[in-house]
N, C-alpha and C. Protein backbone atom coordinates (compact mmCIF):
# COMPACT_ATOMS: atom_id res chain seq x y z
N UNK A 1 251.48 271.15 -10.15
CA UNK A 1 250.82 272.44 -10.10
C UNK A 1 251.33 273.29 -11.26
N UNK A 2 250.43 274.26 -11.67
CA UNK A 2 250.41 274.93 -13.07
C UNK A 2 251.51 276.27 -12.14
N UNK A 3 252.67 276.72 -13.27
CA UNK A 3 253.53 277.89 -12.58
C UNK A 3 252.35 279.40 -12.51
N UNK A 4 252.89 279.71 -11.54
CA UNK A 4 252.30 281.24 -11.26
C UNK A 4 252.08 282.02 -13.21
N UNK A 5 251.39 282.48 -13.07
CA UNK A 5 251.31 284.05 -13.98
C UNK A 5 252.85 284.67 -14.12
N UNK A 6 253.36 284.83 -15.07
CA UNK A 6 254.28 285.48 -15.47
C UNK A 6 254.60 286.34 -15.35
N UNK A 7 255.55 286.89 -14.93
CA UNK A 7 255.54 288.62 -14.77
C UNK A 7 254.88 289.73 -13.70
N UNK A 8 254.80 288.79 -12.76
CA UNK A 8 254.13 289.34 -11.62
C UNK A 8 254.95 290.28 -10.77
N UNK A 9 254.65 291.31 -10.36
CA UNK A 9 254.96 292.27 -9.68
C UNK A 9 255.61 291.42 -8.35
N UNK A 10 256.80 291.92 -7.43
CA UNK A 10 257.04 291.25 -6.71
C UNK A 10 256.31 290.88 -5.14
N UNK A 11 255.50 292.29 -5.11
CA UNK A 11 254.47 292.28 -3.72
C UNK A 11 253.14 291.64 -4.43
N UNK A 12 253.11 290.86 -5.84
CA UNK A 12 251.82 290.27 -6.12
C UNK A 12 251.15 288.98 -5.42
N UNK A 13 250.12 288.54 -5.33
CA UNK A 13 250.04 286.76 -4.58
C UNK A 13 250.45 286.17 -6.09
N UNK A 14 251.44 285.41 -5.51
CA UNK A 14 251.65 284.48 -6.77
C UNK A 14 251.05 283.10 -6.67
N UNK A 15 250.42 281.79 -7.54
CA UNK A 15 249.93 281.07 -7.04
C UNK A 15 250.54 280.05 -6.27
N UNK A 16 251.54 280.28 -6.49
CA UNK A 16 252.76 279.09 -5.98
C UNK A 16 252.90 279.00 -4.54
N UNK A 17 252.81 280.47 -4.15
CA UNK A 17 253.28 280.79 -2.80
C UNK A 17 251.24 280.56 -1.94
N UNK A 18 250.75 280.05 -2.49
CA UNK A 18 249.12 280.07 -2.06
C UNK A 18 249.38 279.57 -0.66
N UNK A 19 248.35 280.02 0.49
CA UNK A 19 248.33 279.43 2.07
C UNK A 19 247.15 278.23 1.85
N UNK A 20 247.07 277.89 0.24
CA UNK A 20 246.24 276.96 0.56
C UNK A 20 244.32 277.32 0.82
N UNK A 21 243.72 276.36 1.15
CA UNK A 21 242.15 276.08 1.05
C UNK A 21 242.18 275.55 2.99
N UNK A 22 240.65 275.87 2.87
CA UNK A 22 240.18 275.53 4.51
C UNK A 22 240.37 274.01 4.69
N UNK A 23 239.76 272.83 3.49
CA UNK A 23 239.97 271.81 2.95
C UNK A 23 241.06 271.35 1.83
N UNK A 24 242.04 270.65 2.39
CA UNK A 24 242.77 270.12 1.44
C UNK A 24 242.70 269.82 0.21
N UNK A 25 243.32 270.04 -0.92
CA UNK A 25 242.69 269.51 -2.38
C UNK A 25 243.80 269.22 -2.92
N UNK A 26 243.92 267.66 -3.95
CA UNK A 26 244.86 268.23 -4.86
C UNK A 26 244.69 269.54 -5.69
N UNK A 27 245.76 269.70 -6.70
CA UNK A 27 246.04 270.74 -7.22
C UNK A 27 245.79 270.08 -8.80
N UNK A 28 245.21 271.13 -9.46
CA UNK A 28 244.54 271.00 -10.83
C UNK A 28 246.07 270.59 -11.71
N UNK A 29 245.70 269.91 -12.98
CA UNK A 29 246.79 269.98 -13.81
C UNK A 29 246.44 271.35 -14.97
N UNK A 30 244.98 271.64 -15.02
CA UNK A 30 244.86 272.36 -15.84
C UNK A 30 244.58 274.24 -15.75
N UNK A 31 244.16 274.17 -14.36
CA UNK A 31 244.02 275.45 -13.47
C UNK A 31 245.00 275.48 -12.93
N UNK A 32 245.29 277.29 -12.47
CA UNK A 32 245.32 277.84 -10.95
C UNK A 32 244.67 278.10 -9.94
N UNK A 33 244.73 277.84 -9.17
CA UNK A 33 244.18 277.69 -7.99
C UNK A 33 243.32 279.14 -7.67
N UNK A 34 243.48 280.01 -8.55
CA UNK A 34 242.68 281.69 -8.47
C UNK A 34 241.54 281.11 -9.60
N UNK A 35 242.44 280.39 -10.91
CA UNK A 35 241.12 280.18 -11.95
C UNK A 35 239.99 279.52 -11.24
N UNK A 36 240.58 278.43 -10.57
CA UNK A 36 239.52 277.37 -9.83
C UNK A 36 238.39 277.96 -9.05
N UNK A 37 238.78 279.20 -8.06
CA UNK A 37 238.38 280.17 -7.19
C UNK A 37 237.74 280.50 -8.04
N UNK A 38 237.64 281.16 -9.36
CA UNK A 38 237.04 282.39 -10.63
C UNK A 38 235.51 281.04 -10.72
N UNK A 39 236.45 280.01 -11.27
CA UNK A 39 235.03 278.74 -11.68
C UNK A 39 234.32 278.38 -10.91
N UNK A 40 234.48 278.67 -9.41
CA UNK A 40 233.60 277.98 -8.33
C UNK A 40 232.50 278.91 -8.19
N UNK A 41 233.10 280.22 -8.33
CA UNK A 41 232.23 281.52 -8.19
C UNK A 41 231.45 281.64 -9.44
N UNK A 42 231.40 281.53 -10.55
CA UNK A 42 230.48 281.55 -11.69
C UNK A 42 229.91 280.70 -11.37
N UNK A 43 229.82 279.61 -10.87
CA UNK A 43 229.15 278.09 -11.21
C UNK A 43 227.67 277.70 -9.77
N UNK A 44 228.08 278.62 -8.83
CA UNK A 44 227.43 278.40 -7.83
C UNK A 44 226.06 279.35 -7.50
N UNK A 45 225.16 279.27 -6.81
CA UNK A 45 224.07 279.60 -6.99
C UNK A 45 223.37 280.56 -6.81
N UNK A 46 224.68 281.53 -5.94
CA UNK A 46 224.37 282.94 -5.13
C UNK A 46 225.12 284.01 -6.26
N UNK A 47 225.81 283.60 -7.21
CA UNK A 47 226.82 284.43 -8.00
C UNK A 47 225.38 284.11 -9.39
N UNK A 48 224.89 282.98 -9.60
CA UNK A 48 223.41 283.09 -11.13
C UNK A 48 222.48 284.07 -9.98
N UNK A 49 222.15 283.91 -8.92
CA UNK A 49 221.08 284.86 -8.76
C UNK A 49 221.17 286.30 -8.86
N UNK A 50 222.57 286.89 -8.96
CA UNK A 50 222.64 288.26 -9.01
C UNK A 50 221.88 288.67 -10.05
N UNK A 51 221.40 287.81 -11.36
CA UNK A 51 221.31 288.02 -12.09
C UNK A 51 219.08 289.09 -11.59
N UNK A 52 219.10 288.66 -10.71
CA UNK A 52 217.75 289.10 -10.24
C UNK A 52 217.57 289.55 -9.17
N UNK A 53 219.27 290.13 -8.77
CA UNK A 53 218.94 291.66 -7.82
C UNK A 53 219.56 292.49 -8.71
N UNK A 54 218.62 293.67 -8.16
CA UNK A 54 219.05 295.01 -8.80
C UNK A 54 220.12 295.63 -8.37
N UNK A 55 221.04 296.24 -8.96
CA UNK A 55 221.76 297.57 -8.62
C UNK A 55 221.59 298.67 -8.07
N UNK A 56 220.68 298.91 -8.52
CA UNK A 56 219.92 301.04 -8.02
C UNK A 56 218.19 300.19 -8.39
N UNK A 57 217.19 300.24 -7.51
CA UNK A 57 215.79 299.47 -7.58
C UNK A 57 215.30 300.90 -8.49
N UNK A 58 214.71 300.28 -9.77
CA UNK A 58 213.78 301.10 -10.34
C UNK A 58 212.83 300.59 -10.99
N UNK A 59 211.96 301.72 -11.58
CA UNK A 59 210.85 301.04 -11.97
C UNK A 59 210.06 300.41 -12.96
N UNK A 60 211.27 300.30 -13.93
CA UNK A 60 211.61 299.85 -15.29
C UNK A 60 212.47 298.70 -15.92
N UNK A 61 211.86 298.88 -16.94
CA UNK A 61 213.23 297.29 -17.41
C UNK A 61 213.76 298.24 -19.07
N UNK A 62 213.59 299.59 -18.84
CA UNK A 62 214.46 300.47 -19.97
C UNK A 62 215.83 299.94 -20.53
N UNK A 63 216.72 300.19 -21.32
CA UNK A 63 218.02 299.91 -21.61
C UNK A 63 218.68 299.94 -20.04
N UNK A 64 218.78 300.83 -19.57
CA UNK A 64 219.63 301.33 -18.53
C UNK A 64 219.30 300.54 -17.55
N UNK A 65 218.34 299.00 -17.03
CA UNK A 65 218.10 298.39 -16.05
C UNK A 65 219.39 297.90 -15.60
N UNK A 66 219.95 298.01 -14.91
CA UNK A 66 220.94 297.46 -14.13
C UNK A 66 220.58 296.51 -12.88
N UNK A 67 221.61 295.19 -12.67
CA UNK A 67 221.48 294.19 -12.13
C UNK A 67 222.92 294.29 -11.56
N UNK A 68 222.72 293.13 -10.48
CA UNK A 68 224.10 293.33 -9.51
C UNK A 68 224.85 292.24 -10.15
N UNK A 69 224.49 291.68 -11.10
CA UNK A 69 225.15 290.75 -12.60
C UNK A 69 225.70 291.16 -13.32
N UNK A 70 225.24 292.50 -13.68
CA UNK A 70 226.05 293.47 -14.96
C UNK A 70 226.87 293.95 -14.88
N UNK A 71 226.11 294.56 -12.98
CA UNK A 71 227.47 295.15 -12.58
C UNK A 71 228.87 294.68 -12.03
N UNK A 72 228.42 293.16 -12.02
CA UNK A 72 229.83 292.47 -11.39
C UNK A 72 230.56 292.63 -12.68
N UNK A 73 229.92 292.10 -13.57
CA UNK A 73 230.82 291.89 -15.07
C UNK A 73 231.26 293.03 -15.14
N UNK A 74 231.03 293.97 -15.14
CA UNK A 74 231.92 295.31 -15.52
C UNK A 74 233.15 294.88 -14.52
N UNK A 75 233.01 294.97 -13.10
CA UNK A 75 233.56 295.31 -12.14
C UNK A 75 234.95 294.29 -12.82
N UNK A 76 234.78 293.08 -12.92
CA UNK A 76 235.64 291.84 -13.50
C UNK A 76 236.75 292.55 -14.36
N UNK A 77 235.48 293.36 -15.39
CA UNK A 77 236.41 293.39 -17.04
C UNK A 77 237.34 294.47 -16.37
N UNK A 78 236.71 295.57 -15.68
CA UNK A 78 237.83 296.49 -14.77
C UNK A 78 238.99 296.26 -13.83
N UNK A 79 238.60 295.04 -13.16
CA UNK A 79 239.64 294.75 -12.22
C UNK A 79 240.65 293.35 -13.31
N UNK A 80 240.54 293.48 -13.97
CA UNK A 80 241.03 292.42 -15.00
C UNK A 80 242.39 293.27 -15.48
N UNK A 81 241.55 294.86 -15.94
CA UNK A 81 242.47 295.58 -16.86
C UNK A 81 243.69 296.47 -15.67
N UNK A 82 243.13 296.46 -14.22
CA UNK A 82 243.97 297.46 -13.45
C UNK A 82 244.70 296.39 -12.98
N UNK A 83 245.05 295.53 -12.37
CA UNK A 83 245.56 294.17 -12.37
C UNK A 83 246.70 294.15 -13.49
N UNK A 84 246.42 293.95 -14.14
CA UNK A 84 247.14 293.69 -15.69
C UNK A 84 248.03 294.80 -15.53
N UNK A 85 247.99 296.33 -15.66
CA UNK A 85 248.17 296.95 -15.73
C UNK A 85 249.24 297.31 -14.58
N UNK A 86 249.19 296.76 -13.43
CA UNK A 86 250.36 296.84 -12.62
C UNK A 86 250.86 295.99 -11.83
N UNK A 87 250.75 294.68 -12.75
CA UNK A 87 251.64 293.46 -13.11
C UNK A 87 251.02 292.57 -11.80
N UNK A 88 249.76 292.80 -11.21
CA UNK A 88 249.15 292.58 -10.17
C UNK A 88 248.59 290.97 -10.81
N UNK A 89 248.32 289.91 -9.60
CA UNK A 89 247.74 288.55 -10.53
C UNK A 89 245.83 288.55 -11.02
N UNK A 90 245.67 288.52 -12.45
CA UNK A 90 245.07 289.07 -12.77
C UNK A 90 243.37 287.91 -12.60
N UNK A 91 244.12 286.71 -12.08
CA UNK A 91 243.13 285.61 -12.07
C UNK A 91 242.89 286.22 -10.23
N UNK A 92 243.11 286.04 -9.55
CA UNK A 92 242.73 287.01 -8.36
C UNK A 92 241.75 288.33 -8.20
N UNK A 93 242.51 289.08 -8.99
CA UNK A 93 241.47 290.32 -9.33
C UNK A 93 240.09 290.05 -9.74
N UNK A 94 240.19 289.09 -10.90
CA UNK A 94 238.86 288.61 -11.63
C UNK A 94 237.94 288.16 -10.18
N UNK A 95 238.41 287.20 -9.74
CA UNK A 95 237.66 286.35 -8.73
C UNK A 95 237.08 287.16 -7.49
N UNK A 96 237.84 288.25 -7.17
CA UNK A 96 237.41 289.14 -6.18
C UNK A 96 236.53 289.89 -6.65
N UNK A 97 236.38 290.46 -7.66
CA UNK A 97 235.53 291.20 -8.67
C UNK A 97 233.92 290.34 -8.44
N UNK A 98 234.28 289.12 -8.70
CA UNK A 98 233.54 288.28 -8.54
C UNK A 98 232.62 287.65 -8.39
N UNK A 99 233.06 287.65 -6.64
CA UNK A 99 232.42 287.81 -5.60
C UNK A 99 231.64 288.69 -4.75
N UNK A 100 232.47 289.78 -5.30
CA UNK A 100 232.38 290.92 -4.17
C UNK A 100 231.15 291.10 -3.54
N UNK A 101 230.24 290.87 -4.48
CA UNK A 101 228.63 291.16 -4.04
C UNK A 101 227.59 290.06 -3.77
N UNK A 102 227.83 288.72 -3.86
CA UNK A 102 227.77 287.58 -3.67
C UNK A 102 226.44 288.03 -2.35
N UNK A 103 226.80 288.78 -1.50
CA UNK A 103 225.67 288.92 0.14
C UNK A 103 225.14 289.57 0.01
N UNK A 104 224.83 290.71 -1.51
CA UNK A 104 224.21 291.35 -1.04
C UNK A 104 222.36 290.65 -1.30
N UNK A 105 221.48 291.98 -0.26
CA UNK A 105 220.15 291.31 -0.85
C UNK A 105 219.70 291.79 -1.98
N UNK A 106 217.54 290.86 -1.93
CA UNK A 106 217.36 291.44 -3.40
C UNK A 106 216.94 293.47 -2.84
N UNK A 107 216.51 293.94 -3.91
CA UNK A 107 215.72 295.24 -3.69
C UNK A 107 217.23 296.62 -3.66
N UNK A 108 218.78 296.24 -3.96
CA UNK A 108 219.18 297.14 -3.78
C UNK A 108 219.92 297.34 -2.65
N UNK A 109 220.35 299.09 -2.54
CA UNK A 109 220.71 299.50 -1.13
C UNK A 109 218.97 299.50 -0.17
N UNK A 110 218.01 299.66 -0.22
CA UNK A 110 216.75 299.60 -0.07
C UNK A 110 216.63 298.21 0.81
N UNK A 111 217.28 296.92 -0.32
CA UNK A 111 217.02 296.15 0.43
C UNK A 111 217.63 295.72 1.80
N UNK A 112 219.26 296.48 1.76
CA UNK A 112 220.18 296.29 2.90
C UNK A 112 219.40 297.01 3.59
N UNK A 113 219.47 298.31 3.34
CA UNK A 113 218.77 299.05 4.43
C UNK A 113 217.55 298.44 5.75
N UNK A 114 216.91 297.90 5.17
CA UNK A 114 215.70 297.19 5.58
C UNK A 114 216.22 295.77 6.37
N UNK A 115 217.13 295.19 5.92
CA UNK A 115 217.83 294.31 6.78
C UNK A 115 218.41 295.08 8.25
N UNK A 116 219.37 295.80 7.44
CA UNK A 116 220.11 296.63 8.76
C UNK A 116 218.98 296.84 9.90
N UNK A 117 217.77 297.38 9.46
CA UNK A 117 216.55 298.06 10.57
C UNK A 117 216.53 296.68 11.25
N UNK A 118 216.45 295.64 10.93
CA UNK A 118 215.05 294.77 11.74
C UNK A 118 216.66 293.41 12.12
N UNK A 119 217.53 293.55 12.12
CA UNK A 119 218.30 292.50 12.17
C UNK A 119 219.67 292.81 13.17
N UNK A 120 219.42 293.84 14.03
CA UNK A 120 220.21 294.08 15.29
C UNK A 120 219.92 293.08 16.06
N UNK A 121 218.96 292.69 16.13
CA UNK A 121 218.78 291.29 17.79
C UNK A 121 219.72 290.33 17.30
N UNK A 122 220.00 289.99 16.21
CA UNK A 122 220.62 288.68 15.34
C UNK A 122 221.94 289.51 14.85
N UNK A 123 222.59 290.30 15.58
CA UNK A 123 223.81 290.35 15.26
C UNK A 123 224.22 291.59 13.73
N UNK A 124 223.50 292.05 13.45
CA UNK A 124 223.30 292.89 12.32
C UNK A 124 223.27 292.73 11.08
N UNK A 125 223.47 293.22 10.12
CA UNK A 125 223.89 292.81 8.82
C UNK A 125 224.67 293.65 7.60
N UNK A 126 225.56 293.19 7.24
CA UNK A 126 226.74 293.84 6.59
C UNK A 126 226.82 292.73 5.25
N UNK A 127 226.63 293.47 3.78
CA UNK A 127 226.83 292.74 2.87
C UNK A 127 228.24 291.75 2.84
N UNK A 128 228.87 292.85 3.24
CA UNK A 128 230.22 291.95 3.07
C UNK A 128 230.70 290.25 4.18
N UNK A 129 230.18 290.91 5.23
CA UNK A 129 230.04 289.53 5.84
C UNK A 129 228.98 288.27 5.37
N UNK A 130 228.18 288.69 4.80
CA UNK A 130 227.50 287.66 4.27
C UNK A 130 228.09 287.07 3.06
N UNK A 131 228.71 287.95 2.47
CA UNK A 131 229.33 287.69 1.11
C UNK A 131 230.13 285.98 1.52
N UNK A 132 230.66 286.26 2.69
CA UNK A 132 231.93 285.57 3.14
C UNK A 132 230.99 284.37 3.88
N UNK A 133 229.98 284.45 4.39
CA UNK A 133 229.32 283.41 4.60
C UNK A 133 228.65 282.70 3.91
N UNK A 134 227.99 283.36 2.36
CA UNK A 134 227.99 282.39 1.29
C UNK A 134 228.80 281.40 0.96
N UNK A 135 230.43 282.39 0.54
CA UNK A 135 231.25 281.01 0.04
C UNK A 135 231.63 280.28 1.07
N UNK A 136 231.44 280.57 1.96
CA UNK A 136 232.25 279.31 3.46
C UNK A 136 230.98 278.46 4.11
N UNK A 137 230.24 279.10 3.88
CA UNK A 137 228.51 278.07 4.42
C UNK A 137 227.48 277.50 4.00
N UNK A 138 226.81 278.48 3.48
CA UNK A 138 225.82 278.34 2.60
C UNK A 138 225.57 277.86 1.33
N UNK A 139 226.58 278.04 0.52
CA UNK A 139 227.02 277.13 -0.19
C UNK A 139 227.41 275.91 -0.43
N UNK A 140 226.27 274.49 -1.01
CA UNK A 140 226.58 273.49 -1.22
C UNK A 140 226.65 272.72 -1.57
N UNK A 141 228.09 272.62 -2.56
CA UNK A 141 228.82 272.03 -3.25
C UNK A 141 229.30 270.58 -3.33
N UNK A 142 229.90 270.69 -2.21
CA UNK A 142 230.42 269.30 -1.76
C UNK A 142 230.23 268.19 -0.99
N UNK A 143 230.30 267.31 -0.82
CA UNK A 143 229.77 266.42 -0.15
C UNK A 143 230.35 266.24 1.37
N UNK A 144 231.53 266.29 1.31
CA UNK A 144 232.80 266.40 2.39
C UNK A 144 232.40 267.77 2.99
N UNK A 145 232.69 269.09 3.25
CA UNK A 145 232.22 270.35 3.39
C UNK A 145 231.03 271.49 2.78
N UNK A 146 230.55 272.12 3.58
CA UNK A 146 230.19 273.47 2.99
C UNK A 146 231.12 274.14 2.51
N UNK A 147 230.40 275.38 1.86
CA UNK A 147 230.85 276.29 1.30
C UNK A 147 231.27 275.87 -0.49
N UNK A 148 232.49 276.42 -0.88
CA UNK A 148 233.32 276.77 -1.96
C UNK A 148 234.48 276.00 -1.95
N UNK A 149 235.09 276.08 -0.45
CA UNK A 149 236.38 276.20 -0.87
C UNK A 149 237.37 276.89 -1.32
N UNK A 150 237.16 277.67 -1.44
CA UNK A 150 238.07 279.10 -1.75
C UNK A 150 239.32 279.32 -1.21
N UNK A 151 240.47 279.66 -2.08
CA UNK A 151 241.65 280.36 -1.62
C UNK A 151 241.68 281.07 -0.20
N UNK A 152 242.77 280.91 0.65
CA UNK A 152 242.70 281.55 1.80
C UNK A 152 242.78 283.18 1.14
N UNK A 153 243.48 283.22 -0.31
CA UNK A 153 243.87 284.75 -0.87
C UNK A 153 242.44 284.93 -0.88
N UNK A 154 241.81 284.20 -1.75
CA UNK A 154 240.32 285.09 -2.00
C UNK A 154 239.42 285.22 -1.07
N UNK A 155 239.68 284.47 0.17
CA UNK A 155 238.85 284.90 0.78
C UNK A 155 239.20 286.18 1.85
N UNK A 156 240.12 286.07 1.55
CA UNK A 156 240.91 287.46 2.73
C UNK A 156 240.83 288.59 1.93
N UNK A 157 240.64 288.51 0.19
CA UNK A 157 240.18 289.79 -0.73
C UNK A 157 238.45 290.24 -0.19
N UNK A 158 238.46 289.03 0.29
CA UNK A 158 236.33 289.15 0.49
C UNK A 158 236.19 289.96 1.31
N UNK A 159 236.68 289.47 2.56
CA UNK A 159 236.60 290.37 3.81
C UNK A 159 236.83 291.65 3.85
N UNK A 160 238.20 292.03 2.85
CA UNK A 160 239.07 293.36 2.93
C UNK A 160 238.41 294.30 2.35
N UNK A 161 237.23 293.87 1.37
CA UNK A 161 236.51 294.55 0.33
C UNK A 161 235.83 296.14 0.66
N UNK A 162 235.96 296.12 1.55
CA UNK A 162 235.76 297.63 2.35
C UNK A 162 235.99 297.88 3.35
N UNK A 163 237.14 296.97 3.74
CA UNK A 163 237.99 297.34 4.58
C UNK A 163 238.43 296.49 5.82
N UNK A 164 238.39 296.22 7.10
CA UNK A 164 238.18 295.32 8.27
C UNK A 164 236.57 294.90 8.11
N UNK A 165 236.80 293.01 7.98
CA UNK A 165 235.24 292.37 7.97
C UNK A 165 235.22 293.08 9.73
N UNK A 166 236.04 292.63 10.78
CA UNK A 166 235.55 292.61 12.30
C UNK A 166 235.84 293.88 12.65
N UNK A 167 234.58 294.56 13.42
CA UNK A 167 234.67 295.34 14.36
C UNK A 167 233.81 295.51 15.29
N UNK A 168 233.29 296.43 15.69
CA UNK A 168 232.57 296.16 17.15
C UNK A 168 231.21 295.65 16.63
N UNK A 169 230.75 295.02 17.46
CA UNK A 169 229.49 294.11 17.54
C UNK A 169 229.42 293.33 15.91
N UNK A 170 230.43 292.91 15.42
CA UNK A 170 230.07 292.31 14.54
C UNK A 170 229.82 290.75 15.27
N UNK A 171 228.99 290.15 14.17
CA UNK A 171 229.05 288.77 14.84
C UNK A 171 228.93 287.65 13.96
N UNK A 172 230.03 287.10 13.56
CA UNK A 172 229.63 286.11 12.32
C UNK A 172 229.22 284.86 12.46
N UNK A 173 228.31 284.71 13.44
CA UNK A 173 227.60 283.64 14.17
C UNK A 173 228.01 282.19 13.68
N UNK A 174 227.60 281.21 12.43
CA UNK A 174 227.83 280.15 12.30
C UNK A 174 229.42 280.01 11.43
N UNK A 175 230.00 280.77 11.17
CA UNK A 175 231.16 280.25 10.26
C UNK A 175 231.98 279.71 11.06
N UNK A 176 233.09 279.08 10.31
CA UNK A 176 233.87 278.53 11.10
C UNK A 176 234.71 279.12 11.93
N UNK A 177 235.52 278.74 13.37
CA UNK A 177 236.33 279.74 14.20
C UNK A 177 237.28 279.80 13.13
N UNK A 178 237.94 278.77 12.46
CA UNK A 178 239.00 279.05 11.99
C UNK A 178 239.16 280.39 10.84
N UNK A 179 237.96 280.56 10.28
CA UNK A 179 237.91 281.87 9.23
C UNK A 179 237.85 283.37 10.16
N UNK A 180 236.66 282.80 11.13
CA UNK A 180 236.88 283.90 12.17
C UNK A 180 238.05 284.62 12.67
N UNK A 181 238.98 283.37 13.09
CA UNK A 181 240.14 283.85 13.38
C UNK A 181 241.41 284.59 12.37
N UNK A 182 241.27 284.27 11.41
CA UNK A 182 241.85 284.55 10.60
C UNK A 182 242.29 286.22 10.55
């Protein structure tokens, strides 16, 4: 295994100290186990489609069109530099950056909205929990499992992303108990 990031703050995740994947893997000779997390998330099919939801829905394709693509990349190059900046691990930050928006739908807040209305019988809908059911379900990669595969770190950045994934009547219907429980 490749050593942690250098210089890491002492409350940082270092990669060394990782809780590991849902699925066993060896360990890269040429990655960390956050880079690996960063490459699974560029490479997969819900992180290219951002490229064709919007940010704010408008009615133009002016300079100023914004996509939930553009805006991840900012979000990245930002959480790259505040990371860095207080010795935080900066391949983590990237990857959470990432993801973050991975659930949401197309059309915007417009389009959540419109989910939220019609999707109480089925348990509701919350970007962020879907986010987390992309990389653990829906996603598929492998032949052995769904999902990604993802860091237990990154995926516990997914959930945290605005705060507690579980609270009342949430319901994350097909994932696994074990993420559930988590």
């Amino acid at each position: 295994m490749l050593k942690s990031a250098p210089g890491l703050a002492p409350f940082a995740s270092h990669e060394t100290a990782s809780r590991g994947r849902l699925f066993e893997e060896a360990d890269s000779a040429t990655r960390r186990c956050f880079q690996r997390d960063r490459d699974r998330i560029i490479h997969c099919g819900a992180f290219r489609r951002l490229e064709y939801k919007t940010q704010v829905f408008v009615n133009h394709e002016g300079d100023n069109y914004r996509t939930r693509l553009t805006h991840t990349l900012e979000v990245s190059q930002i959480a790259r530099s505040i990371t860095r900046s207080l010795n935080l691990n900066e391949d983590l930050g990237e990857v959470l950056a990432l993801a973050h928006d991975l659930g949401h739908p197309p059309f915007g807040h417009a389009g959540e909205d419109a989910l939220k209305d019609v999707m109480p019988p089925y348990g509701g809908f919350d970007h962020n929990a879907q986010s987390l059911s992309v990389v653990v379900r829906l996603e598929e990669r492998y032949a052995g499992f769904d999902g990604l595969n993802l860091t237990w770190e990154t995926l516990e950045g997914l959930v945290k992303h605005n705060g507690p994934l579980l609270g009342a009547g949430k319901d994350l219907g097909q994932l696994p108990r074990v993420i559930v429980d988590y």
